[in-house]
Protein backbone atom coordinates (compact mmCIF):
# COMPACT_ATOMS: atom_id res chain seq x y z
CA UNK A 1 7.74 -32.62 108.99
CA UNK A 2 7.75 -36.21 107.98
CA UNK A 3 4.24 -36.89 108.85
CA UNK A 4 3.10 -34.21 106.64
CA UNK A 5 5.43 -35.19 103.90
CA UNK A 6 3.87 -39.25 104.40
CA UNK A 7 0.38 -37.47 104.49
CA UNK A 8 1.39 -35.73 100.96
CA UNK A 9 2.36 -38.96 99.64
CA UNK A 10 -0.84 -40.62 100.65
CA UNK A 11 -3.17 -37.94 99.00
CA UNK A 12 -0.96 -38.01 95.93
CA UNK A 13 -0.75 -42.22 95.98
CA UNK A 14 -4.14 -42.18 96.23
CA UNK A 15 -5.03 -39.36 93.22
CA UNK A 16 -2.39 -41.32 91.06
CA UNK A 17 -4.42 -44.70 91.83
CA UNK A 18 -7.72 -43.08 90.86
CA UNK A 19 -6.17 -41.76 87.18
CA UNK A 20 -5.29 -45.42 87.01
CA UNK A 21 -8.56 -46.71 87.77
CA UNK A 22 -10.42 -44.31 85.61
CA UNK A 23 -8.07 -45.08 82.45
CA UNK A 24 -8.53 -48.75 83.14
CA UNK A 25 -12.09 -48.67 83.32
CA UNK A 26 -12.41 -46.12 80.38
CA UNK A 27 -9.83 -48.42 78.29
CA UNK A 28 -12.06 -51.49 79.08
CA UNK A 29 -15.23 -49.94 78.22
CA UNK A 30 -13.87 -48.78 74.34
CA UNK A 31 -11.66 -50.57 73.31
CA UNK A 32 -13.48 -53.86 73.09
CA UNK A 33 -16.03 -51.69 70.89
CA UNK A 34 -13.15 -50.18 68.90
CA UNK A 35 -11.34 -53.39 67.96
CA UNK A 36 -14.75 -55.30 66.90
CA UNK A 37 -15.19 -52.49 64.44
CA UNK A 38 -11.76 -53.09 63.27
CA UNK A 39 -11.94 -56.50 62.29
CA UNK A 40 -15.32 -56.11 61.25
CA UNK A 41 -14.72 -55.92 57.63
CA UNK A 42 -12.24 -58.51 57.74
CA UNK A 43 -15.19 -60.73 59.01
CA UNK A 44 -17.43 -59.90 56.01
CA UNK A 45 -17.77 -62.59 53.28
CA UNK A 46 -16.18 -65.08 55.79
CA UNK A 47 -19.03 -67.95 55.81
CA UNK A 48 -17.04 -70.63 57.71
CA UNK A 49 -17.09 -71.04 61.42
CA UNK A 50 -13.27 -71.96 61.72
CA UNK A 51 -12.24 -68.55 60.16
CA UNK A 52 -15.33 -66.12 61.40
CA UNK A 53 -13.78 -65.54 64.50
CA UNK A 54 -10.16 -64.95 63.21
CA UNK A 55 -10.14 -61.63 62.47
CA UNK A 56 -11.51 -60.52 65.97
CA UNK A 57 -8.91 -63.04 67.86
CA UNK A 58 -6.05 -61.75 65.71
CA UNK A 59 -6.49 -57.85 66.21
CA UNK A 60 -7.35 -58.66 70.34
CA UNK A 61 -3.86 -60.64 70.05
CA UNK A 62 -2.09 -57.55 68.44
CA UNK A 63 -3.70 -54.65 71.14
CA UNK A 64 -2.55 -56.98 74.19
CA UNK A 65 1.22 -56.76 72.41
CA UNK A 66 0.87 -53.24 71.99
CA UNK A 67 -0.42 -53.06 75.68
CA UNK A 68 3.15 -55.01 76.59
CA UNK A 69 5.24 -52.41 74.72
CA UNK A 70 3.32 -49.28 76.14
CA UNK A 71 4.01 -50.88 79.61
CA UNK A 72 7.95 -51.78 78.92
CA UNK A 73 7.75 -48.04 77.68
CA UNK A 74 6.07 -46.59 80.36
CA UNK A 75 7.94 -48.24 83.18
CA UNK A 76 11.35 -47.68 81.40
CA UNK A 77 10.62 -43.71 81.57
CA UNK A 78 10.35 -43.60 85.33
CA UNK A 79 14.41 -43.43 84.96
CA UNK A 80 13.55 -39.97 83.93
CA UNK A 81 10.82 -39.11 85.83
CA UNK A 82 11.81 -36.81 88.86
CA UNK A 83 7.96 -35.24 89.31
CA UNK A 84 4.85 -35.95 91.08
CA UNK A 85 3.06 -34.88 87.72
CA UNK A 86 5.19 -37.52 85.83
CA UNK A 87 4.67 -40.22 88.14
CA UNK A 88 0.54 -39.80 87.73
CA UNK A 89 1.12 -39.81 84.41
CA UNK A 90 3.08 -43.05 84.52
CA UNK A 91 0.55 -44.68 86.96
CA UNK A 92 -2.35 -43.36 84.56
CA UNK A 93 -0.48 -44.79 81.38
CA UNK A 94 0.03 -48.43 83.50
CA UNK A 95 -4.16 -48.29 83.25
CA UNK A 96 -4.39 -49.56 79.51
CA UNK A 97 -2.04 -51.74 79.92
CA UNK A 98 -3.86 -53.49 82.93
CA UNK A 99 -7.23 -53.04 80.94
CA UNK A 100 -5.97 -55.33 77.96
CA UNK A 101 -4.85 -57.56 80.68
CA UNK A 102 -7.79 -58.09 82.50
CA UNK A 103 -9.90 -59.52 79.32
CA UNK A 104 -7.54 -60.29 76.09
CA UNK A 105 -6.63 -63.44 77.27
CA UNK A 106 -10.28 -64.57 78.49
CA UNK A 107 -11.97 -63.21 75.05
CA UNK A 108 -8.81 -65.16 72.92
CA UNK A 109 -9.55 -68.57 75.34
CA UNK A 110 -13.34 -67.75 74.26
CA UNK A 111 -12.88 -67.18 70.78
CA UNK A 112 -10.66 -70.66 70.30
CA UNK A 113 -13.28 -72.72 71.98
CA UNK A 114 -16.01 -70.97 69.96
CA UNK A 115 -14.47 -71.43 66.77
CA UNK A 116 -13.39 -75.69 67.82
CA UNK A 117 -17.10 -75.64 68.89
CA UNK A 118 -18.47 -74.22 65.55
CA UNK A 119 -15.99 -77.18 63.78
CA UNK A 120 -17.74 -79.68 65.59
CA UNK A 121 -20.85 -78.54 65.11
CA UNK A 122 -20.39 -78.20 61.65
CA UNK A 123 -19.28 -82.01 61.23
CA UNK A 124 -21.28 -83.53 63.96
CA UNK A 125 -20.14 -87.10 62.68
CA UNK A 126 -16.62 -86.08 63.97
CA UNK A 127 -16.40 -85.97 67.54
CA UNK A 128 -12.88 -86.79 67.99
CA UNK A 129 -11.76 -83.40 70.25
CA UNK A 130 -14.98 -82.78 71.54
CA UNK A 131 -14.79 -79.42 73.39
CA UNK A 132 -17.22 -80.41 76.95
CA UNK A 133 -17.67 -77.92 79.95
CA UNK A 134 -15.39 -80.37 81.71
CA UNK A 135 -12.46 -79.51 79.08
CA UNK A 136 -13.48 -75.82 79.01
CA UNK A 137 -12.99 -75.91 82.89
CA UNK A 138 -9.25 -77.57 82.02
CA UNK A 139 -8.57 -74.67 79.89
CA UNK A 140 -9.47 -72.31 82.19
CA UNK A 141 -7.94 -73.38 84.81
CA UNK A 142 -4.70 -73.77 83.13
CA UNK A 143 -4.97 -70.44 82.43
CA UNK A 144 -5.39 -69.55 85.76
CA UNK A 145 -2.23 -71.35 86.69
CA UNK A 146 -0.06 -69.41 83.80
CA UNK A 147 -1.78 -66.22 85.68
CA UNK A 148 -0.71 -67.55 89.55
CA UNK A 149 2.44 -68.59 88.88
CA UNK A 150 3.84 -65.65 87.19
CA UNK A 151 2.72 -63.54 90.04
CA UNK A 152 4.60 -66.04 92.58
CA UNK A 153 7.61 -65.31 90.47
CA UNK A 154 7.30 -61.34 90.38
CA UNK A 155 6.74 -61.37 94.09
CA UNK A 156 9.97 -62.81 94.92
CA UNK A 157 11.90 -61.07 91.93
CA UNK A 158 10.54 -57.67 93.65
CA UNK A 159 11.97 -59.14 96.86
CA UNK A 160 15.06 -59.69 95.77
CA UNK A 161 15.24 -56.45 94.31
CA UNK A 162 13.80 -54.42 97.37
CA UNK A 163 16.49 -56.64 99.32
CA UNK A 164 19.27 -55.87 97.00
CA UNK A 165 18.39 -51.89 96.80
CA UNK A 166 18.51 -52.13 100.46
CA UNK A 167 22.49 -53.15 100.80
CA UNK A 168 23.53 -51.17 97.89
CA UNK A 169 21.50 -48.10 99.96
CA UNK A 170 19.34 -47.15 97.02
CA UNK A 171 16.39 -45.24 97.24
CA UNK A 172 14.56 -46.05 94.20
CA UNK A 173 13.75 -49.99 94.81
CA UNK A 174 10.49 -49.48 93.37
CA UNK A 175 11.51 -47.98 90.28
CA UNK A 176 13.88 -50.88 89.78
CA UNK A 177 11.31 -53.47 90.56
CA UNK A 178 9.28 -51.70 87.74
CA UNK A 179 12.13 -51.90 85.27
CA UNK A 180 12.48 -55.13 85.88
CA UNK A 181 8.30 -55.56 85.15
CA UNK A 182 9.20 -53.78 82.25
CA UNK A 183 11.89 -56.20 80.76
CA UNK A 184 8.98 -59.20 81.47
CA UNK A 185 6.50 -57.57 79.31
CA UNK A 186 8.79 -57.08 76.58
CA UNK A 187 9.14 -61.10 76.97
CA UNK A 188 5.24 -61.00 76.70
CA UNK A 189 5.05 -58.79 73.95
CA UNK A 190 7.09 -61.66 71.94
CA UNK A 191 4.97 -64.44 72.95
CA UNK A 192 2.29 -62.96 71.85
CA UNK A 193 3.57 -61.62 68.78
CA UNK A 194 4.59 -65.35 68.05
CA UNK A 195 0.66 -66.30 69.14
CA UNK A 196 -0.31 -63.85 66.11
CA UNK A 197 1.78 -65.32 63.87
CA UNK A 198 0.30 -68.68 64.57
CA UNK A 199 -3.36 -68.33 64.02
C-alpha cells in the first residue's frame, strides 16, 4: 500500500513539474514580447541614449516585483491547499515567477551597461568610467555571487526548518520551508520596488 501510494506521488510530482515547466517556458517566451510593447511608446520621441533604454528597464523592474508578490501569494495559499489539484496549480503558478527570474535581472544588468555605453559613446572625450569587457565580467560576476549566496542561505534555512518540523513531529516541513520562501520574496519585492524608484 505504501509503494503504490509513493508511486502516486511520483506520477503526480512529476505531472505538477511539467505544468511548471510549460508555464515557465510559455511565460519566458511572451512576456519579454509583451513588456517591449509596453514601454514602447514611452520610448518614442526619446532621442538620448541615457534615457532610450529607461522605459524598457523600468517596466522589466516592475514585472520581476509583481513576479515576487505572485510567489509570496502563491506559496502563502498552500496553508489552504489540502488537494492534489491545488498543489499543481501552486507548482504551475511558481512557473512565472521562476520565468521573470531567470532573465529580469540579466536584461536590467544589460540595459545599465548599454545605456553607460551609449554615454560614453556619445562624449568620447570623457572616458572617466569606461565600461570594458573586463568590468562587464565584474558585474556579472557580482551578480552571480548575489545569486550563490542567497541559495547557500535558503539551503540551510530549509534545513533548519525540515530539522525543526522534525522534533515538533510536523508533517508539512515543506510547506513551511515554502512560507518561509514566501516571506524572502516579499523582501525582494521591496528591493526592487526601491530599484524602480531609483532609475
Amino acid at each position: 500500500m505504501r509503494s503504490i501510494i509513493h508511486e502516486r506521488g511520483i506520477r503526480i510530482g512529476a505531472f505538477a513539474s511539467l505544468i511548471f515547466a510549460i508555464i515557465a517556458l510559455l511565460a519566458n517566451t511572451v512576456l519579454p514580447f509583451v513588456l517591449s510593447d509596453t514601454s514602447s511608446n514611452e520610448k518614442l520621441g526619446r532621442t538620448q541614449p541615457s534615457t532610450y533604454f529607461r522605459p524598457w528597464k523600468s517596466t522589466v523592474i516592475q514585472a520581476w516585483t509583481v513576479s515576487h508578490i505572485v510567489f509570496a501569494i502563491t506559496t502563502f495559499s498552500t496553508i489552504f491547499v489540502t488537494s492534489k489539484t491545488g498543489g499543481i496549480i501552486v507548482i504551475g503558478c511558481l512557473g512565472i515567477s521562476w520565468a521573470l527570474t531567470l532573465w529580469a535581472p540579466f536584461a536590467i544588468i544589460g540595459v545599465e551597461i548599454a545605456t553607460l555605453q551609449d554615454l560614453l559613446n556619445s562624449n568620447p572625450e570623457d572616458q572617466f568610467g569606461a565600461i570594458t569587457n573586463c568590468d562587464t565580467g565584474v558585474i556579472l560576476s557580482l551578480h552571480n555571487i548575489a545569486i550563490s549566496a542567497p541559495q547557500i542561505f535558503a539551503a540551510l534555512m530549509c534545513s533548519g526548518i525540515f530539522w525543526v518540523a522534525h522534533l515538533l513531529g510536523s508533517s508539512d516541513a515543506t510547506g513551511w520551508a515554502l512560507r518561509v520562501g514566501g516571506l524572502a520574496a516579499l523582501g525582494a519585492a521591496w528591493l526592487s520596488r526601491r530599484l524602480s524608484q531609483d532609475i
